[in-house]
Protein backbone atom coordinates (compact mmCIF):
# COMPACT_ATOMS: atom_id res chain seq x y z
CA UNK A 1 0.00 0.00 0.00
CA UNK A 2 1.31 3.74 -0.47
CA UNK A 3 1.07 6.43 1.41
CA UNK A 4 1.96 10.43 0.93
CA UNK A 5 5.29 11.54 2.65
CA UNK A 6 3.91 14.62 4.79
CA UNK A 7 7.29 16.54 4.08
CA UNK A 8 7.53 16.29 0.00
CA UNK A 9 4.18 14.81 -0.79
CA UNK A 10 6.05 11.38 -2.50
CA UNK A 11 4.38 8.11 -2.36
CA UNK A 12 5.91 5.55 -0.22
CA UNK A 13 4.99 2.08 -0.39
CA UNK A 14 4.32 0.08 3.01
CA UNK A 15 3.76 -3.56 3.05
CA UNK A 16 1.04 -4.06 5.16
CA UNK A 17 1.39 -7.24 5.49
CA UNK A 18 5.26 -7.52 6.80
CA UNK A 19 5.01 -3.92 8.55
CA UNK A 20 4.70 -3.31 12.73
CA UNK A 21 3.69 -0.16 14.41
CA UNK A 22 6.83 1.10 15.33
CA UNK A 23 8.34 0.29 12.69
CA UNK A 24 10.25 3.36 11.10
CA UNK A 25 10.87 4.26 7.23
CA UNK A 26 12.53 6.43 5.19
CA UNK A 27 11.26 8.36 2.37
CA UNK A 28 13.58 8.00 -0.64
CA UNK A 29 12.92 11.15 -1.95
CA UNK A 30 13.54 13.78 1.14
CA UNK A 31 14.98 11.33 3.57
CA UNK A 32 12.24 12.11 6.66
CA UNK A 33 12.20 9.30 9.40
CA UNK A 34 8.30 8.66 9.43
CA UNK A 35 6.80 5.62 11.93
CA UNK A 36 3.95 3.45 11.27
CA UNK A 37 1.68 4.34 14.06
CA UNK A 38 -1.43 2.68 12.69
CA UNK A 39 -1.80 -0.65 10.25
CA UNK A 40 -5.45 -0.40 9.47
CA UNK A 41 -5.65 2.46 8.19
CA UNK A 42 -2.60 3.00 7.43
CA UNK A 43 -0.71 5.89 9.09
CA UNK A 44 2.63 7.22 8.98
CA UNK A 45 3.95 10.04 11.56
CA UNK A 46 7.45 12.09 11.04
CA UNK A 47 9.53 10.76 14.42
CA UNK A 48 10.37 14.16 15.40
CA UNK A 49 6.82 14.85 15.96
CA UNK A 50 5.44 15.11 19.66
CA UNK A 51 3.82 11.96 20.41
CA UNK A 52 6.16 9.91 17.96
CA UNK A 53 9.31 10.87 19.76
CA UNK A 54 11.50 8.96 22.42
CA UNK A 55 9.06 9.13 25.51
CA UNK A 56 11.96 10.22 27.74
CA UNK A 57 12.39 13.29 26.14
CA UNK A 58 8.95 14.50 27.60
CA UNK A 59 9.31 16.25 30.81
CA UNK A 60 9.12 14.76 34.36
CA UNK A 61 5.87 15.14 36.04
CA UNK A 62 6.51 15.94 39.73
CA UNK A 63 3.93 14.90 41.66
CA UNK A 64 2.78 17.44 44.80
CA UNK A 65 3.77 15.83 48.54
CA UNK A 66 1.78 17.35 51.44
């Protein structure tokens, strides 16, 4: 199946049937680092974008003692 590179607008083809969310690709025109978030539909996500990211980059949540 093909999707649309958000960055250059160039199809990118996706098995669906070998590919994992998680999974990362690279589109061979523009070179963006996109993750398959979703199989069914299909739905690719640059990594750099919040959500998508390493989750330890988020910050720490301190939590209130009394």
């Amino acid at each position: 199946m093909a999707v649309v590179c958000p960055e250059c607008d160039n199809p990118i083809t996706v098995d669906t049937d070998e590919a994992e969310e998680g999974e990362k690709v690279v589109c061979d025109e523009c070179g963006m680092e996109l993750e398959v978030v979703s199989i069914d539909p299909l739905e690719l996500a640059p990594v750099d974008a919040i959500g998508y990211d390493d989750e330890d980059d988020a910050p720490a949540m301190e939590e209130d003692e009394e």
